[in-house]
Protein backbone atom coordinates (compact mmCIF):
# COMPACT_ATOMS: atom_id res chain seq x y z
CA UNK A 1 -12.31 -6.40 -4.24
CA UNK A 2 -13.59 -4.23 -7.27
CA UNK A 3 -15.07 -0.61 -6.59
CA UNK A 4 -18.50 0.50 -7.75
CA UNK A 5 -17.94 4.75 -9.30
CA UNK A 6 -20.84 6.27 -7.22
CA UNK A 7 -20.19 6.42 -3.54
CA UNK A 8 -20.80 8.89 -0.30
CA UNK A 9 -18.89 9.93 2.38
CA UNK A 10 -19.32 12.35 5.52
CA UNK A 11 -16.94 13.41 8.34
CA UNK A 12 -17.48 15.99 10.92
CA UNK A 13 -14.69 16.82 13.43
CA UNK A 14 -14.96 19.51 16.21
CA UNK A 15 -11.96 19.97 18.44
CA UNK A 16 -11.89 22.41 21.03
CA UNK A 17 -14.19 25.41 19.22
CA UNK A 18 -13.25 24.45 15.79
CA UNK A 19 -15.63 22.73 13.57
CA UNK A 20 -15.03 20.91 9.99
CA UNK A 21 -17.50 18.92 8.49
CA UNK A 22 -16.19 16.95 5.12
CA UNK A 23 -18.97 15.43 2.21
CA UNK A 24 -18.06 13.89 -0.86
CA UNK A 25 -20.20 12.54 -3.44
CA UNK A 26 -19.13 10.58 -7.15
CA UNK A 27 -20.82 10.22 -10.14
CA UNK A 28 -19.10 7.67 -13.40
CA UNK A 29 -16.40 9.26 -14.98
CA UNK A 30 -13.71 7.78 -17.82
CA UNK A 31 -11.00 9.28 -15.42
CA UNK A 32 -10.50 10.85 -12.07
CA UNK A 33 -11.68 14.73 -12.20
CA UNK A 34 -11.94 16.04 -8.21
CA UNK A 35 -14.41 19.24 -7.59
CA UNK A 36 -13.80 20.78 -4.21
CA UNK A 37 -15.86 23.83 -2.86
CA UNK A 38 -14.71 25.15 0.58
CA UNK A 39 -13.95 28.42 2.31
CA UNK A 40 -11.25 30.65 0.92
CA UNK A 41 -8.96 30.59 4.38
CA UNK A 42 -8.57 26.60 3.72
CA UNK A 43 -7.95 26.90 -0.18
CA UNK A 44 -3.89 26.93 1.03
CA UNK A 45 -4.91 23.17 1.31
CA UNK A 46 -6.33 22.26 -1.74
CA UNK A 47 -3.39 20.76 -3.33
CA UNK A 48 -2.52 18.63 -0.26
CA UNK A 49 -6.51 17.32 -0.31
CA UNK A 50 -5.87 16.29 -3.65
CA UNK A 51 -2.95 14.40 -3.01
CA UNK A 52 -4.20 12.98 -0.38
CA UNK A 53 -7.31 11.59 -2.18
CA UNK A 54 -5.68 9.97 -4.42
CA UNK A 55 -4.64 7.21 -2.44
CA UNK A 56 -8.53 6.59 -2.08
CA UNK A 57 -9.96 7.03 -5.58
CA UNK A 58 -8.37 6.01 -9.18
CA UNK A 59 -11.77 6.97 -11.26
CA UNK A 60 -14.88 9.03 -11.14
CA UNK A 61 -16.22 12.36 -11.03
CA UNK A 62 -15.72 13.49 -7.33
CA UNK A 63 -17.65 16.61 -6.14
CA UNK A 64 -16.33 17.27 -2.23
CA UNK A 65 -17.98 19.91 0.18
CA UNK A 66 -16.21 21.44 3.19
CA UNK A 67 -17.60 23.40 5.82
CA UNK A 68 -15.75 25.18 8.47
CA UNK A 69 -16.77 26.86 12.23
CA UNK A 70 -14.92 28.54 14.24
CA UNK A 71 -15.94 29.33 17.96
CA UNK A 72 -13.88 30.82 19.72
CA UNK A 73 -14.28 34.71 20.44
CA UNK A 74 -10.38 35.39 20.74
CA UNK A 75 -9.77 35.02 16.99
CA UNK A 76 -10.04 38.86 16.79
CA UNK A 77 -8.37 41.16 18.52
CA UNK A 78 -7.96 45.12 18.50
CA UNK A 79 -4.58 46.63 17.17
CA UNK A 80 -3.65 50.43 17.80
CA UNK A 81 -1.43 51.98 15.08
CA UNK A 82 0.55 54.40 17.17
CA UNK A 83 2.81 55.72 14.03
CA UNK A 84 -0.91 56.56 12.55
CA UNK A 85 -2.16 58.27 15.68
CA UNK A 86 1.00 60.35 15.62
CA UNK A 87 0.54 61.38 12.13
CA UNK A 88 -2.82 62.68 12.99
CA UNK A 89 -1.77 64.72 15.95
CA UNK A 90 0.94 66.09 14.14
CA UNK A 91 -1.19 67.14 11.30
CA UNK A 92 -4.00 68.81 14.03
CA UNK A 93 -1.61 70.52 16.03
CA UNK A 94 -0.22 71.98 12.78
CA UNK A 95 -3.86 73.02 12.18
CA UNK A 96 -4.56 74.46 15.35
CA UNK A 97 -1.24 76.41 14.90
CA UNK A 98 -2.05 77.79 11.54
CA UNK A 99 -5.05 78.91 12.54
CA UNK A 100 -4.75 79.91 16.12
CA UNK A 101 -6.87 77.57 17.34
CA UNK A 102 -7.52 75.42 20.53
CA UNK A 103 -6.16 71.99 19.82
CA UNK A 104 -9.12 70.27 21.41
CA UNK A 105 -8.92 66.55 20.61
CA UNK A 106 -9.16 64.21 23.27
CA UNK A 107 -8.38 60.12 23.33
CA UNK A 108 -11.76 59.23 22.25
CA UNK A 109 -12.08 61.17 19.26
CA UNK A 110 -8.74 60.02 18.09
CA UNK A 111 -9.43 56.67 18.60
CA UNK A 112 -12.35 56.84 16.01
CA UNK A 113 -9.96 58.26 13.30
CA UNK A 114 -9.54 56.13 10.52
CA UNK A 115 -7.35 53.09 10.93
CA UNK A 116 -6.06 54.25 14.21
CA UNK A 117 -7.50 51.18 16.04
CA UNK A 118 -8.94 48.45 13.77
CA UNK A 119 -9.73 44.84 14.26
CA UNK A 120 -7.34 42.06 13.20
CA UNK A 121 -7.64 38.51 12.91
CA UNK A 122 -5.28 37.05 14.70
CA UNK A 123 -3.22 34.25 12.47
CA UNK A 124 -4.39 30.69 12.24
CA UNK A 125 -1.86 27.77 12.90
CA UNK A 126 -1.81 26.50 10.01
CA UNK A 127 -0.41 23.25 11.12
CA UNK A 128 -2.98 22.46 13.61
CA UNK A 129 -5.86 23.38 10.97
CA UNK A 130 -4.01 21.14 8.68
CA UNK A 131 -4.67 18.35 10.90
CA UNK A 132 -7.42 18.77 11.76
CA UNK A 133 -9.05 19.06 8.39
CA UNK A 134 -6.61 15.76 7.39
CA UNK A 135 -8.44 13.58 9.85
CA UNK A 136 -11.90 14.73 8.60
CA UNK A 137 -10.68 14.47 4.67
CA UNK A 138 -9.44 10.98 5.77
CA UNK A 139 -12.65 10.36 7.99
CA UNK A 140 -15.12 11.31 4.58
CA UNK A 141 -13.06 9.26 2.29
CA UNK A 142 -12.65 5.88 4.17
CA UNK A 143 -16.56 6.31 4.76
CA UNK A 144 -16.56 6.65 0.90
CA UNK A 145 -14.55 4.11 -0.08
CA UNK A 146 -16.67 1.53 2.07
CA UNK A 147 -19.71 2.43 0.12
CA UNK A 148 -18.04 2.17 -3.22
CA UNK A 149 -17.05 -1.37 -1.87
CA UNK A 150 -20.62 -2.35 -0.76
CA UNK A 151 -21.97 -1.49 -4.03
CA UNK A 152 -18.75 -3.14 -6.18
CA UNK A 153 -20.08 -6.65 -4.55
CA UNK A 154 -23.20 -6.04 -5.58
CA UNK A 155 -22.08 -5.18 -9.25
CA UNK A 156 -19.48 -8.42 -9.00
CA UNK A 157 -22.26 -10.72 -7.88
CA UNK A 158 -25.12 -9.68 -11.01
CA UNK A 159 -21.95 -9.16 -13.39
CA UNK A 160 -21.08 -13.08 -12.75
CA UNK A 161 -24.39 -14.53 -12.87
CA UNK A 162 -24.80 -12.49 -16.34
CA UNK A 163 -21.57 -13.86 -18.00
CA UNK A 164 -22.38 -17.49 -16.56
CA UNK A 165 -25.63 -16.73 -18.73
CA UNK A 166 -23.44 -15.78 -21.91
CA UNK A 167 -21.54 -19.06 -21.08
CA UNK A 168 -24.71 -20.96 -21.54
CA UNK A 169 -25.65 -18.96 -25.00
CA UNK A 170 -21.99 -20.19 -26.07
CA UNK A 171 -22.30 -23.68 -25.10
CA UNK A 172 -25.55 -24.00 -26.94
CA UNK A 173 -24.06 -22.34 -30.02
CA UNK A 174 -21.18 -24.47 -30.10
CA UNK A 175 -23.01 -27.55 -29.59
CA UNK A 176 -25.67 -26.06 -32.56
CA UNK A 177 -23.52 -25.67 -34.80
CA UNK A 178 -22.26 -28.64 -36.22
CA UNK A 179 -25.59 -29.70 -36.74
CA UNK A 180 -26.94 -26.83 -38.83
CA UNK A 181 -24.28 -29.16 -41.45
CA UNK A 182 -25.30 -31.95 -41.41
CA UNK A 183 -29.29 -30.39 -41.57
CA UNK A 184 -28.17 -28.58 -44.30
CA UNK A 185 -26.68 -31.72 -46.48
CA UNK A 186 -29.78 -33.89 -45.87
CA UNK A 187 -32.11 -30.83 -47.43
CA UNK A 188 -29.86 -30.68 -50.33
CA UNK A 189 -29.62 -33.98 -50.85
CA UNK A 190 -33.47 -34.35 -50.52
CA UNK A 191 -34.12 -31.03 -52.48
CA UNK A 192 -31.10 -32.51 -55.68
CA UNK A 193 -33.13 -36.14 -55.64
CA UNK A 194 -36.53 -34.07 -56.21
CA UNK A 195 -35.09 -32.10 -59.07
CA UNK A 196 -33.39 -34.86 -60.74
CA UNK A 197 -35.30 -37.83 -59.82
CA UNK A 198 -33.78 -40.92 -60.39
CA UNK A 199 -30.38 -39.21 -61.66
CA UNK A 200 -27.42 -40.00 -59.39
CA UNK A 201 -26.40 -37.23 -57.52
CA UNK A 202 -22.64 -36.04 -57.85
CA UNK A 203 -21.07 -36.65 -54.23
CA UNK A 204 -18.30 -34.36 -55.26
CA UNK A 205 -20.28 -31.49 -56.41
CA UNK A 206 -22.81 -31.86 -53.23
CA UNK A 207 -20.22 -32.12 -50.83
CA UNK A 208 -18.67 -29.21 -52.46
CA UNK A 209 -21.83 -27.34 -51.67
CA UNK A 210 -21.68 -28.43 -47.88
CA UNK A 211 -18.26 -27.57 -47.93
CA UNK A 212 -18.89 -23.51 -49.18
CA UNK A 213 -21.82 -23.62 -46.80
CA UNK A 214 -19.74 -24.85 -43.78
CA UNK A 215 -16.92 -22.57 -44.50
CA UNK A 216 -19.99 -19.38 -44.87
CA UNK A 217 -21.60 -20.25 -41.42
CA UNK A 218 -18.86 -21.44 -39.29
CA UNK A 219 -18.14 -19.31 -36.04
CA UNK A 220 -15.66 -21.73 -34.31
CA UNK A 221 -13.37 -19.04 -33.61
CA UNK A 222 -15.65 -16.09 -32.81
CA UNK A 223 -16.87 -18.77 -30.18
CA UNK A 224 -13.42 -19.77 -28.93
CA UNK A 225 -12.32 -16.00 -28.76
CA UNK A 226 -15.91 -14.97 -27.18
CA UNK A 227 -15.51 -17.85 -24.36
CA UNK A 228 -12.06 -16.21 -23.68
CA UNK A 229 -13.20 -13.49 -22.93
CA UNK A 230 -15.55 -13.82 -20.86
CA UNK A 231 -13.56 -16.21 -18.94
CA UNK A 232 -10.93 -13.02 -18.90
CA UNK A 233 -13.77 -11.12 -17.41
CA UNK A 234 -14.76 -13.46 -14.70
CA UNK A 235 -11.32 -13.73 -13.74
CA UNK A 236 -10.55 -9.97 -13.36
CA UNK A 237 -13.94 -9.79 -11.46
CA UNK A 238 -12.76 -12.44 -8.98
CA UNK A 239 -9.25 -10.64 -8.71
CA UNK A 240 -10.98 -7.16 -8.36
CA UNK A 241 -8.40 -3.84 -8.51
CA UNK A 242 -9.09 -0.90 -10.27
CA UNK A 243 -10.40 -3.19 -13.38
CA UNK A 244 -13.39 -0.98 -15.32
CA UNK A 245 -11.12 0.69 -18.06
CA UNK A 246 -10.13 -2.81 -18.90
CA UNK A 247 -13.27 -4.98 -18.60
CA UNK A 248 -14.91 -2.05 -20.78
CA UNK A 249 -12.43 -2.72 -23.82
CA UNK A 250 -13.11 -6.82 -23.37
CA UNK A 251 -16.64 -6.46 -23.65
CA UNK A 252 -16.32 -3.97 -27.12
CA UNK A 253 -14.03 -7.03 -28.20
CA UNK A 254 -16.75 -9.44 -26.32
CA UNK A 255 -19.76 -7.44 -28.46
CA UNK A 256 -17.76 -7.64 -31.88
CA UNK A 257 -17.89 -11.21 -31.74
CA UNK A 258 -21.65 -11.54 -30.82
CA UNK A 259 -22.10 -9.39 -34.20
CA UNK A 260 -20.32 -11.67 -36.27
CA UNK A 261 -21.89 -15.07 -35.18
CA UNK A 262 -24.59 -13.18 -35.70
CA UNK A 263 -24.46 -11.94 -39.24
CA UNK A 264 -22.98 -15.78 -40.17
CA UNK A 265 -25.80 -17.23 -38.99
CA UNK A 266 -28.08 -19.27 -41.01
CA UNK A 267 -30.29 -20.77 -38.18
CA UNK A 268 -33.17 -19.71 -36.01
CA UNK A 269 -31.91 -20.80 -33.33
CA UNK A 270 -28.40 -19.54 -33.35
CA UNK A 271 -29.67 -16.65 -34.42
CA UNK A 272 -31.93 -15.85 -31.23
CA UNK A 273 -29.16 -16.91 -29.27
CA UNK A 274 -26.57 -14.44 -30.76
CA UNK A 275 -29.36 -11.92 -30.09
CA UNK A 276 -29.70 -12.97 -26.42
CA UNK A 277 -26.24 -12.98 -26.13
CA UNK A 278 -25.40 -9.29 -27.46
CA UNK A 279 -28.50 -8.23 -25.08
CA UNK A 280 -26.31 -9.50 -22.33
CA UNK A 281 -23.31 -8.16 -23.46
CA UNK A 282 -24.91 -4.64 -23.68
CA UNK A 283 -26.17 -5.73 -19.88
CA UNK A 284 -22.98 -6.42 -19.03
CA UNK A 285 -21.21 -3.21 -20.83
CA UNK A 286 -23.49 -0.79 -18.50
CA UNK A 287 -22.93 -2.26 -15.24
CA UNK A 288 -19.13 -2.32 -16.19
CA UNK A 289 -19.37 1.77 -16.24
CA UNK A 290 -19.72 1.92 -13.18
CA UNK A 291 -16.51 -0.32 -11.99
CA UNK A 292 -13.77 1.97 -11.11
């Protein structure tokens, strides 16, 4: 199977009173490049997302989105710092001492003293979060993969009718050809007898002339070397993998042929089928972008 770039993906996961929703999106990209925006209590796990996604995705600009809820009232609690409490008694009944005063602090002013009692969150298990966040990372990107899948059938299907198109454009090249020779000795031939009349025309000299012509318009090998390639790229489409850095460099080699049958031909007709078949080429060298 072959992978389209652009894909989607969502997860949510709520166990108990803990929530984690997971949404990734992809755009083309010549290599893998992951963007992840999430709260700063899960960043700990950023490297182990990463990791993790890359048993899912070989190309493409990822952008992932995680969201996290958390419940439960107990993830607070209060904690009293007795050696600070101390300090400030010590400190006011030095005071009251000094200056013969009535030490008249009771438990509930002391308890509003800075950092006497403050609230705490209490530690998370990391281990549990961990897994919990794994199964909706793993939840998003299976979700994502399928849609990359979808779509890569889609692109294999219109990519294979295209190049069985080209196919045709070669065919009727090849087959063209040969006869742009022979159409191009009778018009001499025709052309010498009107010039010289009833002179005999010098076989060696005209087929001399055929010969430089021939050797000037022939494309046999762009043609053998263009079939080949696309054949190459029907193959690899059939075969599927992670195939879009490879089919991109056959169809610069596939449009470098097109340009020289092009620029060798002599003929209408070739010609407008060279152009066709570069159009298709181009065709084919946009939807191949988007193959991972």
């Amino acid at each position: 199977m072959i992978k389209s770039m652009t894909g989607f993906g969502r997860c949510e996961i709520q166990e108990a009173e803990r929530k984690i929703t997971v949404e990734m999106k992809s755009v083309n990209h010549r290599y893998l490049d992951i963007n992840i925006k999430m709260p700063k209590k899960l960043n700990f796990f950023e490297a182990a997302i990463r990791n993790e996604l890359k048993s899912y995705i070989q190309r493409g600009k990822i952008d992932i989105f995680i969201a996290y809820e958390d419940y439960s009232e107990s993830n607070v609690c209060v904690k009293y710092n007795r050696e600070l409490a101390a300090e400030y008694m010590r400190y006011l009944n030095q005071m009251a001492e000094d200056f013969s005063l009535d030490n008249d602090v009771r438990i509930s002013c002391l308890s509003r003293y800075p950092d006497v009692l403050v609230m705490e969150e209490q530690t998370i298990d990391e281990e549990e979060l961990w897994q919990l966040l794994l199964k909706a990372v793993k939840g998003a990107a299976e979700g994502f993969v399928d849609t990359r899948v979808k779509e890569g059938e889609n692109l294999r299907a219109d990519l294979l009718d295209k190049l069985n198109v080209m196919l045709e454009h070669v065919a009727f090249i090849t087959e063209r050809s040969p006869k742009i020779i022979a159409e191009y000795r009778k018009k001499l031939e025709e052309k010498v007898k009107e010039l010289l009349e009833d002179a005999k025309i010098d076989e060696n000299r005209l087929l001399t002339e055929v010969t430089i012509f021939a050797d000037r318009v022939c494309v046999d090998e762009e043609l053998v070397r263009l079939k080949s390639h696309i054949e190459t790229t029907k193959e690899n489409l059939l075969e599927g993998g992670s195939i879009g850095r490879k089919l991109d460099f056959i169809a610069q080699e596939m449009n470098r042929e097109a340009n020289t049958i092009l620029s060798k031909s002599n003929d209408l007709e070739i010609s407008n089928r060279a152009i066709e078949l570069k159009t298709d080429i181009e065709k084919v060298r946009e939807q191949i972008q988007n193959i991972e």
